[in-house]
PDB file of N, CA and C in Angstrom:
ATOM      1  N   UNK A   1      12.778 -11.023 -23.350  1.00  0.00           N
ATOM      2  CA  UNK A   1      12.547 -10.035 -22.305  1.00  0.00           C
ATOM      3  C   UNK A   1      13.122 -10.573 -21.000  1.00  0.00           C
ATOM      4  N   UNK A   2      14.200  -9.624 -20.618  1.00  0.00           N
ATOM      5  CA  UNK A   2      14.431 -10.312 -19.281  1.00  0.00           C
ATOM      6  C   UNK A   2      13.271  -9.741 -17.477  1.00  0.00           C
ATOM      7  N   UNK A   3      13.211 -10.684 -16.991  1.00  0.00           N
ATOM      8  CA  UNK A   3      12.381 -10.078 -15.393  1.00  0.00           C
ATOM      9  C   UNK A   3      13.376 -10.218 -14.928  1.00  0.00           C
ATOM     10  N   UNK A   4      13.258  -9.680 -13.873  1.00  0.00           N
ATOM     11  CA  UNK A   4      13.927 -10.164 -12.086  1.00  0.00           C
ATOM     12  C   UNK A   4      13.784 -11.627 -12.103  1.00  0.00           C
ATOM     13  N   UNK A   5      12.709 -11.853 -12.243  1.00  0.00           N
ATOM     14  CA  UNK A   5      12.553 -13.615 -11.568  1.00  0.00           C
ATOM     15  C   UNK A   5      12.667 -14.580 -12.858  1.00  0.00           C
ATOM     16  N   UNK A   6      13.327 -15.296 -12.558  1.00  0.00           N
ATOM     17  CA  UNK A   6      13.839 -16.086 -14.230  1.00  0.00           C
ATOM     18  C   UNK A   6      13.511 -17.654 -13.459  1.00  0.00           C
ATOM     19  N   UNK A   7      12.560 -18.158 -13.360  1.00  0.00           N
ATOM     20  CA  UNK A   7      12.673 -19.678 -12.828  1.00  0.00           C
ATOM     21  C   UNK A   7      11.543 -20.047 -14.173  1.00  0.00           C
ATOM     22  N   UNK A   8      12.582 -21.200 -14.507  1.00  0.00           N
ATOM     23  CA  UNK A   8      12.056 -22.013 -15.638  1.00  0.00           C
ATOM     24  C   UNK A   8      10.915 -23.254 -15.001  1.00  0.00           C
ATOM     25  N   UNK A   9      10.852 -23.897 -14.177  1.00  0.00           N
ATOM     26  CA  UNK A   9      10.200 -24.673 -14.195  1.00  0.00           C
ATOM     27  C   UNK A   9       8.331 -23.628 -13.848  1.00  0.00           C
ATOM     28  N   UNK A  10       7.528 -24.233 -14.655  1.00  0.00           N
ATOM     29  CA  UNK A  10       6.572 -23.363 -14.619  1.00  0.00           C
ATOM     30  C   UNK A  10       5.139 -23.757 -13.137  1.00  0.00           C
ATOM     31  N   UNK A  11       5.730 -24.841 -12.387  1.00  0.00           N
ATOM     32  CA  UNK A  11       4.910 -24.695 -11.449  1.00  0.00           C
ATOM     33  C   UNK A  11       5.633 -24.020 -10.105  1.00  0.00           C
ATOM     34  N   UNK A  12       7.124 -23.983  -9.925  1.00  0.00           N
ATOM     35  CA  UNK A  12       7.662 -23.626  -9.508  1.00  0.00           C
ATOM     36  C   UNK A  12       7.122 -21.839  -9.500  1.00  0.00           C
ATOM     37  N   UNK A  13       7.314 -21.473 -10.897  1.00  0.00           N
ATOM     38  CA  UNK A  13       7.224 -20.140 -10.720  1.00  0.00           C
ATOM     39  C   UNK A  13       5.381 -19.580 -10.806  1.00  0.00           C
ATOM     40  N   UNK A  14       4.108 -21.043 -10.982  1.00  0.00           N
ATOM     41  CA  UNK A  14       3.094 -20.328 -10.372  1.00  0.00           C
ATOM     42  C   UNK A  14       3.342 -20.293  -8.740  1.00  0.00           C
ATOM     43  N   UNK A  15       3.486 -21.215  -7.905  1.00  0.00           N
ATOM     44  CA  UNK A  15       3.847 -20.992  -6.633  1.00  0.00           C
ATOM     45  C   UNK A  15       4.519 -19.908  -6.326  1.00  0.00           C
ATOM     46  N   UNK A  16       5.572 -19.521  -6.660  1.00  0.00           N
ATOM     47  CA  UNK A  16       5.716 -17.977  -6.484  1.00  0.00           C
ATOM     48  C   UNK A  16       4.910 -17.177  -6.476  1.00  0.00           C
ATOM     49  N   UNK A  17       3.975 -17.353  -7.911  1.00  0.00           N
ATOM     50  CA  UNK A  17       3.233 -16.205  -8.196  1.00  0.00           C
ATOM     51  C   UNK A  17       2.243 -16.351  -7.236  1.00  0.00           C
ATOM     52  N   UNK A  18       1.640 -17.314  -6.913  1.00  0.00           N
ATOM     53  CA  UNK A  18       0.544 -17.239  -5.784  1.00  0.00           C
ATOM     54  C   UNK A  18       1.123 -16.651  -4.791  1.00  0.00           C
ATOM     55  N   UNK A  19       2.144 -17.038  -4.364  1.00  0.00           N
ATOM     56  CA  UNK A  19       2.562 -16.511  -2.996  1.00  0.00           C
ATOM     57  C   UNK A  19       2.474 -14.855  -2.921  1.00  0.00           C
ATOM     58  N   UNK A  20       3.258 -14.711  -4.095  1.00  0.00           N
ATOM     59  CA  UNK A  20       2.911 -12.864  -4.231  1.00  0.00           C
ATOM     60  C   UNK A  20       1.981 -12.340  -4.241  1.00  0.00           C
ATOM     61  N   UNK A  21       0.973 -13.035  -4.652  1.00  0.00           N
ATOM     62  CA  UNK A  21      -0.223 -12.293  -5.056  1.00  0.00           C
ATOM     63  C   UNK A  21      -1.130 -12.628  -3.430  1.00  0.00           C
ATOM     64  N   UNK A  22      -0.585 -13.357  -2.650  1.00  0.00           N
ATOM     65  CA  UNK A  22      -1.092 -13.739  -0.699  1.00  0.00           C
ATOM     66  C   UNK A  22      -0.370 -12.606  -0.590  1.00  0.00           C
ATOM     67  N   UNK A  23       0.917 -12.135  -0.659  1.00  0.00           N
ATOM     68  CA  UNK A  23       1.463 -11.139   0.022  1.00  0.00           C
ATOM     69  C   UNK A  23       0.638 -10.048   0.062  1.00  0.00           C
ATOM     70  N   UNK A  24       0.442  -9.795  -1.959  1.00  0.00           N
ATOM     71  CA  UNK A  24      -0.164  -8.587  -1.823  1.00  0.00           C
ATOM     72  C   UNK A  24      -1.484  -8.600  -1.391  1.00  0.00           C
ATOM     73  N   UNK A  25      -2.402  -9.253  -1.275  1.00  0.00           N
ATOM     74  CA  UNK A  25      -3.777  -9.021  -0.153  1.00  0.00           C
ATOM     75  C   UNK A  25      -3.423  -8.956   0.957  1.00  0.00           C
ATOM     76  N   UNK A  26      -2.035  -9.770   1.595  1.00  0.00           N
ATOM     77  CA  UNK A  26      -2.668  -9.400   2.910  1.00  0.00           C
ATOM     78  C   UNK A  26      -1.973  -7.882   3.018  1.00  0.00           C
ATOM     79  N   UNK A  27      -1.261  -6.963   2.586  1.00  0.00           N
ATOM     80  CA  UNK A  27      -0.641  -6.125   2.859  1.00  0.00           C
ATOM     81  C   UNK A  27      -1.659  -4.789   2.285  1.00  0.00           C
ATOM     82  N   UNK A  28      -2.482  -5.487   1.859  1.00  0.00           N
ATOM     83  CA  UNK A  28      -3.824  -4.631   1.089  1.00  0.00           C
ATOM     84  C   UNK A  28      -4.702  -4.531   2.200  1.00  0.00           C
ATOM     85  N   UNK A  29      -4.609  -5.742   3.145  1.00  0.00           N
ATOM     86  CA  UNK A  29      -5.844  -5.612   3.998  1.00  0.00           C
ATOM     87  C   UNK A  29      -4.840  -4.713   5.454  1.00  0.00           C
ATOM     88  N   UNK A  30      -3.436  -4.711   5.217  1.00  0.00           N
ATOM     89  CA  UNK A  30      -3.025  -4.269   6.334  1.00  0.00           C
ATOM     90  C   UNK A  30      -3.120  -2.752   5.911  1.00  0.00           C
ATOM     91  N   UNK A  31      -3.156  -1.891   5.028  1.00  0.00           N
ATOM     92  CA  UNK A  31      -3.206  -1.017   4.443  1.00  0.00           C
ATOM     93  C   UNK A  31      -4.630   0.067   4.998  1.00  0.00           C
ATOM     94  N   UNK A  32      -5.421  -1.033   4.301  1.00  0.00           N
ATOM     95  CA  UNK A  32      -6.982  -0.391   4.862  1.00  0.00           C
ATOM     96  C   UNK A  32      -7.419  -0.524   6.320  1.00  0.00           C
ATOM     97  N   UNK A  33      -6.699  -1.455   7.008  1.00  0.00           N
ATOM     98  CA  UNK A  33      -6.789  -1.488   8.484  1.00  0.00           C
ATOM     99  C   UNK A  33      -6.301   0.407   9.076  1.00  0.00           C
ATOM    100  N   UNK A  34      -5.288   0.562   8.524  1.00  0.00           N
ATOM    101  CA  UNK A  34      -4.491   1.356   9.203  1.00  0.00           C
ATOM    102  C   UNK A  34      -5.123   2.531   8.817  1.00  0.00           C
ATOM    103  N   UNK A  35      -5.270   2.578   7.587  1.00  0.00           N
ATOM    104  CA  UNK A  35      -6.320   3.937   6.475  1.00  0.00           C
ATOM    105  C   UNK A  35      -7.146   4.133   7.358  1.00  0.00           C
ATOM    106  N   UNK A  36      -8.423   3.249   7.839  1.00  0.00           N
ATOM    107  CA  UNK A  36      -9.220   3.366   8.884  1.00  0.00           C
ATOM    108  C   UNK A  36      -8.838   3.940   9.972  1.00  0.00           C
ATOM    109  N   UNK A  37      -7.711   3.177  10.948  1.00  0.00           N
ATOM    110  CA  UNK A  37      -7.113   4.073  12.388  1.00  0.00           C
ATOM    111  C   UNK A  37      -6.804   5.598  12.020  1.00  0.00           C
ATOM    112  N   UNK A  38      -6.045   5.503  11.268  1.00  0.00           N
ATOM    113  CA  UNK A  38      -5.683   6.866  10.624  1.00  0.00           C
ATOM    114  C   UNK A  38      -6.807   7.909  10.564  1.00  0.00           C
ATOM    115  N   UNK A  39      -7.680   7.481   9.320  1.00  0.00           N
ATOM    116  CA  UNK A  39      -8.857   8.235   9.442  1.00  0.00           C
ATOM    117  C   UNK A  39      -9.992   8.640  10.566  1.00  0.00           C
ATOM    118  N   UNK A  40     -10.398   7.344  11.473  1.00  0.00           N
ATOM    119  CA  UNK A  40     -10.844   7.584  12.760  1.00  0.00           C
ATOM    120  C   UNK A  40     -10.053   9.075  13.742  1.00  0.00           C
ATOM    121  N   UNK A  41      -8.826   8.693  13.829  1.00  0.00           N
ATOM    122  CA  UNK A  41      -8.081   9.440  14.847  1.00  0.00           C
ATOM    123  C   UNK A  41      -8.453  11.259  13.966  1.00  0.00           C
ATOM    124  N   UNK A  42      -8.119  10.959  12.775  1.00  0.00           N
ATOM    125  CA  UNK A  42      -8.332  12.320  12.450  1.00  0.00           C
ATOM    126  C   UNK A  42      -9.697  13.444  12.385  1.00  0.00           C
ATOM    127  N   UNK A  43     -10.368  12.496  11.793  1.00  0.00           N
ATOM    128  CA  UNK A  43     -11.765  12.701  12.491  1.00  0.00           C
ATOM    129  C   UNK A  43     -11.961  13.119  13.854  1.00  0.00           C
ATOM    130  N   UNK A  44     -11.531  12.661  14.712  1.00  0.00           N
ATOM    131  CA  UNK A  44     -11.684  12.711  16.016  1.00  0.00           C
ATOM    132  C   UNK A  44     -10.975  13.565  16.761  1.00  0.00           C
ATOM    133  N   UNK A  45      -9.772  14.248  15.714  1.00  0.00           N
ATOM    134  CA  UNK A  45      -9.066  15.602  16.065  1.00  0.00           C
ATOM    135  C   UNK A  45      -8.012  14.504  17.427  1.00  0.00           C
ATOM    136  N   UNK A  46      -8.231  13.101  17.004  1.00  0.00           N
ATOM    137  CA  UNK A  46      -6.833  12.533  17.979  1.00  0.00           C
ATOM    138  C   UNK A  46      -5.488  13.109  16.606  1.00  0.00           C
ATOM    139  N   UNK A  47      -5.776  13.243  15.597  1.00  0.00           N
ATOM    140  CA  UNK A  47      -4.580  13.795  14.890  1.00  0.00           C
ATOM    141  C   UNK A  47      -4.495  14.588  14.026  1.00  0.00           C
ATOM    142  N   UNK A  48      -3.430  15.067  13.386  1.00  0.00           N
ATOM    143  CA  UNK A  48      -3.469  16.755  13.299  1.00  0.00           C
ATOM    144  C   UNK A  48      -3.205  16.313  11.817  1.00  0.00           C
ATOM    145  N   UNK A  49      -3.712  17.217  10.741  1.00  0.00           N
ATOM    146  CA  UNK A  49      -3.145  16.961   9.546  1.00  0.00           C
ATOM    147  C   UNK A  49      -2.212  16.657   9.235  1.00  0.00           C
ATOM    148  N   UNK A  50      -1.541  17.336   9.898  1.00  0.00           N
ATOM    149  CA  UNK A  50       0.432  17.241   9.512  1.00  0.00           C
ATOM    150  C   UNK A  50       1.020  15.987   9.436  1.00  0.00           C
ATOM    151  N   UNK A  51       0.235  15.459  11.039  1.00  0.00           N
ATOM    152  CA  UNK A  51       0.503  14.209  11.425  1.00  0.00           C
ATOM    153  C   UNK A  51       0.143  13.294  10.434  1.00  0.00           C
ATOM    154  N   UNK A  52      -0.967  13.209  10.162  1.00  0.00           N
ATOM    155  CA  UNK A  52      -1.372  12.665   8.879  1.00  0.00           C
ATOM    156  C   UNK A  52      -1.154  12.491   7.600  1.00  0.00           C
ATOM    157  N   UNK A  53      -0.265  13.645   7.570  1.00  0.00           N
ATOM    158  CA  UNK A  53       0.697  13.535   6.318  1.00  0.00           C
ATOM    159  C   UNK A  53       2.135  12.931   6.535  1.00  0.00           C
ATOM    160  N   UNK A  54       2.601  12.871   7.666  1.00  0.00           N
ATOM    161  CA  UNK A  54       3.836  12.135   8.201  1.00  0.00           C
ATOM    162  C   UNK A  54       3.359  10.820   8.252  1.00  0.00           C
ATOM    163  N   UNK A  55       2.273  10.348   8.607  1.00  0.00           N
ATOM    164  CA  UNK A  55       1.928   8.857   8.005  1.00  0.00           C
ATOM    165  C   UNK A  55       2.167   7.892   7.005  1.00  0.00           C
ATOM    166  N   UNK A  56       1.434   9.209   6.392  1.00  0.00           N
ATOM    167  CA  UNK A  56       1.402   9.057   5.055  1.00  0.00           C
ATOM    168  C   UNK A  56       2.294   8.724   3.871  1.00  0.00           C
ATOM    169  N   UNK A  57       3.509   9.460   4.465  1.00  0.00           N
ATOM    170  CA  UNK A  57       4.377  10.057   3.542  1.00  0.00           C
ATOM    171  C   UNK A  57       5.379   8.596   4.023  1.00  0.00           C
ATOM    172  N   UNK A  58       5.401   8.145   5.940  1.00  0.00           N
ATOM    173  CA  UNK A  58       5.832   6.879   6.610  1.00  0.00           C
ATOM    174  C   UNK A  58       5.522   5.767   5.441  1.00  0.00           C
ATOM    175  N   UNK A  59       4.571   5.776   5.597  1.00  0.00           N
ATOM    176  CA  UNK A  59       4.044   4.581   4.580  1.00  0.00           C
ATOM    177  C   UNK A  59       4.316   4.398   3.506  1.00  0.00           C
ATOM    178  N   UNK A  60       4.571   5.413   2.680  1.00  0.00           N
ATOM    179  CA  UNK A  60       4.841   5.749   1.399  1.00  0.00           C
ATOM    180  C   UNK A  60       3.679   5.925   0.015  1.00  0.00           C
ATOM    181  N   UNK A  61       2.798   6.509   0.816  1.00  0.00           N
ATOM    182  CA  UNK A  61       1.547   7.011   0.251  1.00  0.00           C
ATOM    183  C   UNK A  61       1.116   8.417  -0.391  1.00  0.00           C
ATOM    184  N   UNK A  62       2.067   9.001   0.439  1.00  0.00           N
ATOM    185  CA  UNK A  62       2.060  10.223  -0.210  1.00  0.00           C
ATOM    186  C   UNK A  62       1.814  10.977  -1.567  1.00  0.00           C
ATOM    187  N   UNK A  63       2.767  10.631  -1.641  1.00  0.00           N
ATOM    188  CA  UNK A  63       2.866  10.461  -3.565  1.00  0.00           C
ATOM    189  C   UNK A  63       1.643  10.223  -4.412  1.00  0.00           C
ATOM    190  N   UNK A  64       1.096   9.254  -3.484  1.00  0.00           N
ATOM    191  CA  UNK A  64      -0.167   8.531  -4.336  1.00  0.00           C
ATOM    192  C   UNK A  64      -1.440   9.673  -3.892  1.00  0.00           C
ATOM    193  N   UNK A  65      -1.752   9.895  -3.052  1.00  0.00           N
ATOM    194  CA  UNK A  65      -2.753  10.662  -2.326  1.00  0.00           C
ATOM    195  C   UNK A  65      -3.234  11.940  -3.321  1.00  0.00           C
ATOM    196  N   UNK A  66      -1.972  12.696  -2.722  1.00  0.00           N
ATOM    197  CA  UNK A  66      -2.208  13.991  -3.000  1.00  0.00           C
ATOM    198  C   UNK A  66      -2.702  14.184  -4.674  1.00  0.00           C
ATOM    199  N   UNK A  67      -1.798  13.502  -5.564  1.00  0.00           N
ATOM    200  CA  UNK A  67      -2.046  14.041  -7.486  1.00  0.00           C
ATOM    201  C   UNK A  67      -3.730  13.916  -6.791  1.00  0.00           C
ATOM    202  N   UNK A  68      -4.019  12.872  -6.430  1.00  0.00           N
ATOM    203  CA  UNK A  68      -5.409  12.390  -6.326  1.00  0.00           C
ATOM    204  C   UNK A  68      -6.691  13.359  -5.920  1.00  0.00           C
ATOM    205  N   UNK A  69      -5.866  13.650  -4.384  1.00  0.00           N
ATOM    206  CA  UNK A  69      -7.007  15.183  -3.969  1.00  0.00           C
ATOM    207  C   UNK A  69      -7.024  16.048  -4.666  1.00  0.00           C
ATOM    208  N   UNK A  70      -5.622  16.711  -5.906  1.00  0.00           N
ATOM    209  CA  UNK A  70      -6.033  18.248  -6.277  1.00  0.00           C
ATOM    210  C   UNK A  70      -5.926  17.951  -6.956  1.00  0.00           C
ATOM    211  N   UNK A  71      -6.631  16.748  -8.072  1.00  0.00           N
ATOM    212  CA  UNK A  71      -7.321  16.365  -9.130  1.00  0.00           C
ATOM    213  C   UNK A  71      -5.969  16.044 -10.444  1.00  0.00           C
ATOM    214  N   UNK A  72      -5.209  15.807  -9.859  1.00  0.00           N
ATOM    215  CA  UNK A  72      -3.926  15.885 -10.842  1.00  0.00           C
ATOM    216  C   UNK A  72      -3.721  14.374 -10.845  1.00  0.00           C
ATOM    217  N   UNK A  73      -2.771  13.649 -12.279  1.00  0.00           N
ATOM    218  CA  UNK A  73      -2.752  12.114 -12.423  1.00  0.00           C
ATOM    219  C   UNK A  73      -1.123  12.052 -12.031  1.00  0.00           C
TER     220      UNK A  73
END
């Protein structure tokens, strides 16, 4: 099976893997930071749905959201 990442030495490539897996929390925690601002402001009628979907869609969330709200996978 070939991957993208082909490094044979195997501590070499857990260090990678840790590192990825730091990336992805912190970009998880930058995620829900923003989910929050986002959600606050809208709540608060500081932003307009639309806007909220231009966020969204910024981020590249979109996609993911919506199947979600009108119950679709």
């Amino acid at each position: 099976m070939n991957h993208r990442l082909m490094v044979s030495d195997p501590a070499i490539r857990k260090q990678l893997q840790l590192a990825g897996l730091r990336f992805m929390c912190s970009r998880a925690q930058w995620l829900a930071s923003e989910a929050r601002i986002i959600g606050v402001a809208l709540k608060n009628d500081r932003l307009t749905s639309a806007q909220v979907d231009a966020k969204l869609e910024e981020m590249g969330a979109l996609d993911l959201v919506y199947p979600e709200l009108m119950g679709g996978t």
